[in-house]
N, C-alpha and C. Protein backbone atom coordinates (compact mmCIF):
# COMPACT_ATOMS: atom_id res chain seq x y z
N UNK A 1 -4.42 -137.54 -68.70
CA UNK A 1 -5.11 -136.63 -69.58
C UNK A 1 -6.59 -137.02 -69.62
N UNK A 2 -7.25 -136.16 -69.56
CA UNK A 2 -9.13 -136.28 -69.49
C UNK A 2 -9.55 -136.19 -70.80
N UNK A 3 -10.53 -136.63 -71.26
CA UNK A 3 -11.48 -136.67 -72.35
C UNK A 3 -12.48 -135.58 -71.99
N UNK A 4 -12.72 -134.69 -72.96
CA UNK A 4 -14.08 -134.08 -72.88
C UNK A 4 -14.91 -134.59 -73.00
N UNK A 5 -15.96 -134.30 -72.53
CA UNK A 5 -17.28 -134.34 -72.75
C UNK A 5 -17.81 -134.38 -74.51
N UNK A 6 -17.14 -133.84 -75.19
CA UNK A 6 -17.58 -134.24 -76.58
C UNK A 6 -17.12 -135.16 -77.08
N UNK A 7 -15.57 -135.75 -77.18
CA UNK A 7 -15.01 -136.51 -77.20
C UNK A 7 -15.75 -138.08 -76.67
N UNK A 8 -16.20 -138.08 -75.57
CA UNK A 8 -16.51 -139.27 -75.28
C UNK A 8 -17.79 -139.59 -76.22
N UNK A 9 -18.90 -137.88 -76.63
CA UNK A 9 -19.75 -138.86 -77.26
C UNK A 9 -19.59 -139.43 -78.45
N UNK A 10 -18.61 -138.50 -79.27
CA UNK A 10 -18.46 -138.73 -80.67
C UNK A 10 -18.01 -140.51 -80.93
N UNK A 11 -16.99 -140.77 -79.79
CA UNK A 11 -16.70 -142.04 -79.46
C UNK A 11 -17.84 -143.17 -79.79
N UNK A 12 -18.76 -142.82 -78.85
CA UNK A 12 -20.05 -143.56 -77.99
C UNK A 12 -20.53 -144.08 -79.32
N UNK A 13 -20.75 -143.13 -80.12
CA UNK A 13 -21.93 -143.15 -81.50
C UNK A 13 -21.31 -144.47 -82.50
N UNK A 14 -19.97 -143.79 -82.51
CA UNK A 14 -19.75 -145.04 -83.35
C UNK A 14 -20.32 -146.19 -83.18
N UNK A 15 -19.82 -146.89 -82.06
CA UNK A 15 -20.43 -148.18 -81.03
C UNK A 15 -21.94 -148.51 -82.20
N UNK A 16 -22.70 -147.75 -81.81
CA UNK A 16 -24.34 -147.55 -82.27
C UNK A 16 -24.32 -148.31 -83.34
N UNK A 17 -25.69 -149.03 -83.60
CA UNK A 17 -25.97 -149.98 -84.47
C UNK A 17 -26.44 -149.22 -85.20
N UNK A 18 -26.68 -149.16 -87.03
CA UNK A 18 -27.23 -148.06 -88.12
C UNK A 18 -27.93 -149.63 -88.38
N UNK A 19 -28.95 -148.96 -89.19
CA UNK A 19 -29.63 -150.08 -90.25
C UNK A 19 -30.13 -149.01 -91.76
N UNK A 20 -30.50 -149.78 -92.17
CA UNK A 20 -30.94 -148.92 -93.39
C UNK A 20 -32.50 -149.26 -93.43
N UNK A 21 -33.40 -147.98 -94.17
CA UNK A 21 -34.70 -148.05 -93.56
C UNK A 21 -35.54 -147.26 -94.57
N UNK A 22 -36.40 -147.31 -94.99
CA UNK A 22 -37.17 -146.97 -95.76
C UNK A 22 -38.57 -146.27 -95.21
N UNK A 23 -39.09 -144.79 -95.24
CA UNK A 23 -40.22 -143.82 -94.68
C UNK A 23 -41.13 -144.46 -95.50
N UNK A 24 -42.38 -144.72 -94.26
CA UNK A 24 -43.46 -144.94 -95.16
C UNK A 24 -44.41 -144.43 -94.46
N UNK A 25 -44.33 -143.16 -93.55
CA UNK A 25 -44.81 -142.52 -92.98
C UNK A 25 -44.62 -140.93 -92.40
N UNK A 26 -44.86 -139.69 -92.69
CA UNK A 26 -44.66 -138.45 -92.06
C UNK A 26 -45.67 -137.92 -90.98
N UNK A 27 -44.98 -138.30 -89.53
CA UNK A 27 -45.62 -137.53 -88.42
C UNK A 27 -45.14 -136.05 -88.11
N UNK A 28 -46.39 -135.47 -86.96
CA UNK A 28 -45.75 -134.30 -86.86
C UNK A 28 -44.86 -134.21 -85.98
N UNK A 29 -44.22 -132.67 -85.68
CA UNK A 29 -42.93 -132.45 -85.38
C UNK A 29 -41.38 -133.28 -85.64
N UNK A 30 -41.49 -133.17 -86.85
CA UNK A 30 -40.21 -133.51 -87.90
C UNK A 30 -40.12 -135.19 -87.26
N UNK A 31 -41.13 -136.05 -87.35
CA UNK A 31 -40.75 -137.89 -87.46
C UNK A 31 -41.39 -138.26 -88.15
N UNK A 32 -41.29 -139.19 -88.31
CA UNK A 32 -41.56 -140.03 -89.43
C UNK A 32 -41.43 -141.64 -89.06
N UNK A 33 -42.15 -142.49 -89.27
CA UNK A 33 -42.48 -144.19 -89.00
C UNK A 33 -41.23 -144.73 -90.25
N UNK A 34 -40.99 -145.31 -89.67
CA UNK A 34 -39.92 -146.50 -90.69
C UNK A 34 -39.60 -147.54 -90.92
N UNK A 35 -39.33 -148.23 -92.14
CA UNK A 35 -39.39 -149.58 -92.04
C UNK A 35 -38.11 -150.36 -92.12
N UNK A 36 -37.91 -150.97 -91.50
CA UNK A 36 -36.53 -151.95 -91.54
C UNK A 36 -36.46 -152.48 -92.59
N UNK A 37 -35.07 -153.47 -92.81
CA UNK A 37 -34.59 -154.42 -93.60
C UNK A 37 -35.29 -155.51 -93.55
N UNK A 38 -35.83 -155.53 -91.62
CA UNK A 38 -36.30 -156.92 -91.23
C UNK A 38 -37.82 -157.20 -91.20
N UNK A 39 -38.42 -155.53 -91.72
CA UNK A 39 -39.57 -155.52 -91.77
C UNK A 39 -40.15 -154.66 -89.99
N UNK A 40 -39.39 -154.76 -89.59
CA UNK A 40 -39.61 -154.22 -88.23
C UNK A 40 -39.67 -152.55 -88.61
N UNK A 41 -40.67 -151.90 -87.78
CA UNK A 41 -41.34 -150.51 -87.42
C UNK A 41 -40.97 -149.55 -86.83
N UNK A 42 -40.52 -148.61 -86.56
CA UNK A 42 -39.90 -147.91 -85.39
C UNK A 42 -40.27 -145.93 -85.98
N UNK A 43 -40.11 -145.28 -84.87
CA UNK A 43 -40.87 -144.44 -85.31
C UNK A 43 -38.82 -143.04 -85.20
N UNK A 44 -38.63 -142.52 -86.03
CA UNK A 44 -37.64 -141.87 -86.40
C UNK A 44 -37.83 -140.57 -86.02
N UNK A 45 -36.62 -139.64 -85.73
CA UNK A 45 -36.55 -138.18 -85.82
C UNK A 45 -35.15 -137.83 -86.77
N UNK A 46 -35.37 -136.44 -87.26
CA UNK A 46 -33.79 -136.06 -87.45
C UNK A 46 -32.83 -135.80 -87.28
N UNK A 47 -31.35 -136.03 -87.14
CA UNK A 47 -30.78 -135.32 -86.01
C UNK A 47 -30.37 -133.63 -86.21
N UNK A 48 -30.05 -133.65 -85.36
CA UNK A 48 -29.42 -132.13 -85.00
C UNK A 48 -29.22 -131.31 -85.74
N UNK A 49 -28.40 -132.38 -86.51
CA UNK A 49 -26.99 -131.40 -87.86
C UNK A 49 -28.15 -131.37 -89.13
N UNK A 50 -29.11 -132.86 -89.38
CA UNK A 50 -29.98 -132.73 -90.49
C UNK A 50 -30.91 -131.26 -90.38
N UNK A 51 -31.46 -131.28 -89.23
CA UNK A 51 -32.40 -130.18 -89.31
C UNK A 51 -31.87 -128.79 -89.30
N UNK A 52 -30.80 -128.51 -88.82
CA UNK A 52 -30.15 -127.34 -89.18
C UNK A 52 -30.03 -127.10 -90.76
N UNK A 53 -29.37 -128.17 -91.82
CA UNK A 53 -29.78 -127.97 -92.75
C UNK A 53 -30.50 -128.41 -93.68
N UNK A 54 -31.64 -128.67 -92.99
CA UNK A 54 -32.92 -128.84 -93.61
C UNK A 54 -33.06 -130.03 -94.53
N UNK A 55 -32.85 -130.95 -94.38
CA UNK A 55 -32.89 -132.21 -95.20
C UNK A 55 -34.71 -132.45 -95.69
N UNK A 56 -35.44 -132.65 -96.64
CA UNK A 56 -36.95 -133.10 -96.78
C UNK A 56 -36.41 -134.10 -96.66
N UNK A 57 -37.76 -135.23 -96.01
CA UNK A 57 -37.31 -136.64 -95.62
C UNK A 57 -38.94 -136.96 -96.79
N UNK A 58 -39.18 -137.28 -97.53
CA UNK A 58 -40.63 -137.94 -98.22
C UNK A 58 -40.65 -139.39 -97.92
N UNK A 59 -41.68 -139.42 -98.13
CA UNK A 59 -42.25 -141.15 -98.39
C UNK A 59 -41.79 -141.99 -98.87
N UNK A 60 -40.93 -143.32 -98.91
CA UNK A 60 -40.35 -143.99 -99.83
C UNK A 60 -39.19 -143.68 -99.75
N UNK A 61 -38.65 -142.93 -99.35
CA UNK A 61 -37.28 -142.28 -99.37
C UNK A 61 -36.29 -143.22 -98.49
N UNK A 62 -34.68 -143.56 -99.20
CA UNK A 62 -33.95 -144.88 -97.85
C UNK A 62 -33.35 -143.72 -97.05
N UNK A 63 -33.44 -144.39 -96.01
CA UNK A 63 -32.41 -143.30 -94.66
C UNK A 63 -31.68 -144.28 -94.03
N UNK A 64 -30.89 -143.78 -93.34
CA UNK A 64 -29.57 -144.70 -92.76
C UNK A 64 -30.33 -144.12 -91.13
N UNK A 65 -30.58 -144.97 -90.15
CA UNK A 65 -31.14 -144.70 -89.35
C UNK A 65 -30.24 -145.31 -88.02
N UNK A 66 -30.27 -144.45 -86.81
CA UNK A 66 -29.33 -145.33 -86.17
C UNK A 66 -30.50 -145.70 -84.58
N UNK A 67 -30.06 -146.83 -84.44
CA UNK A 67 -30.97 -147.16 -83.61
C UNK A 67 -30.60 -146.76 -82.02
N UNK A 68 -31.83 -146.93 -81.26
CA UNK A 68 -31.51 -146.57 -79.99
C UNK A 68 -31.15 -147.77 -79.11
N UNK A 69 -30.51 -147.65 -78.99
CA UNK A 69 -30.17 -148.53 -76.97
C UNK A 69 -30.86 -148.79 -76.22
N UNK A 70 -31.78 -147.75 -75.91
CA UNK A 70 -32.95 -148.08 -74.73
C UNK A 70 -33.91 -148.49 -75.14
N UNK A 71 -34.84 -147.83 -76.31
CA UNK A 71 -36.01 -147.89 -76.59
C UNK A 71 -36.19 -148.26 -78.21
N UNK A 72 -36.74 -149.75 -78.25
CA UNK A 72 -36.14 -150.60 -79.78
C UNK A 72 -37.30 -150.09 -80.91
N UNK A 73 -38.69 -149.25 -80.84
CA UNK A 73 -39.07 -148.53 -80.92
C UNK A 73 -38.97 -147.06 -81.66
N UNK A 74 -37.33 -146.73 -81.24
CA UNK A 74 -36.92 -145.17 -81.45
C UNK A 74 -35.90 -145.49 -81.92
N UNK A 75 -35.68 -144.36 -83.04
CA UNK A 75 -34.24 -143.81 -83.72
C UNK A 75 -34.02 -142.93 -84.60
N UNK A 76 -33.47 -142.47 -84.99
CA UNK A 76 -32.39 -141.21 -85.61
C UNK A 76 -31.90 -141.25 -86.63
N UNK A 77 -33.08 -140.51 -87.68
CA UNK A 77 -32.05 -140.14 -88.83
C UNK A 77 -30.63 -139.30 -89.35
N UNK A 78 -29.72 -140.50 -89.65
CA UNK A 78 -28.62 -139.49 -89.70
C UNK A 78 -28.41 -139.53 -91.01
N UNK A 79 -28.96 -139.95 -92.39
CA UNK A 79 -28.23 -139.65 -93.42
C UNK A 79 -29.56 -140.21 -94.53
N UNK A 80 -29.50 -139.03 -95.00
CA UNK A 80 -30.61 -139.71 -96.75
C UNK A 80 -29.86 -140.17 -97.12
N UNK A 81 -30.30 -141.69 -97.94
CA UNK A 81 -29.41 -142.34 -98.75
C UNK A 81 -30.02 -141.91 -100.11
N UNK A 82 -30.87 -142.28 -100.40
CA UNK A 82 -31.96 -142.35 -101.67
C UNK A 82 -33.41 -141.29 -101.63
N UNK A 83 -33.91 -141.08 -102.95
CA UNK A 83 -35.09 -140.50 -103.32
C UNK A 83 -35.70 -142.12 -103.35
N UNK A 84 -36.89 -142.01 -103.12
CA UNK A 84 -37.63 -143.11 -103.36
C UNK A 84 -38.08 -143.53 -104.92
């Protein structure tokens, strides 16, 4: 039996490291700069499902951010935790 193609990614993501992260920055086209737990920088987008329904991300605000694999730099907001 084969795995789809969606299947494998939904899989994949889990794997993925989250951190929790705090905006202390709004760039354009929906990113935003963020700050780690560890103090470390990385510059964020939203995902998919957020921007479909429209999440505001403000300043100060915690996000659950999941980091990238390739580029330590980049990652993905997947969930507001907090108003700042």
């Amino acid at each position: 039996m084969t795995e789809t193609f969606q299947n494998r990614d939904r899989k994949g993501a889990d794997k993925r490291k989250r951190a929790e992260a705090t905006v202390i920055e709004l760039l354009p086209n929906a990113t935003c700069r963020v700050e780690l737990a560890d103090r470390g920088r990385m510059i964020a987008h939203a995902t998919a499902a957020t921007s479909a329904n429209f999440v505001r991300v403000r300043v100060k605000d915690k996000v659950l951010v999941e980091l990238s694999p390739h580029d330590k730099t980049r990652g993905r907001i997947v969930k507001l935790l907090g108003k700042g």
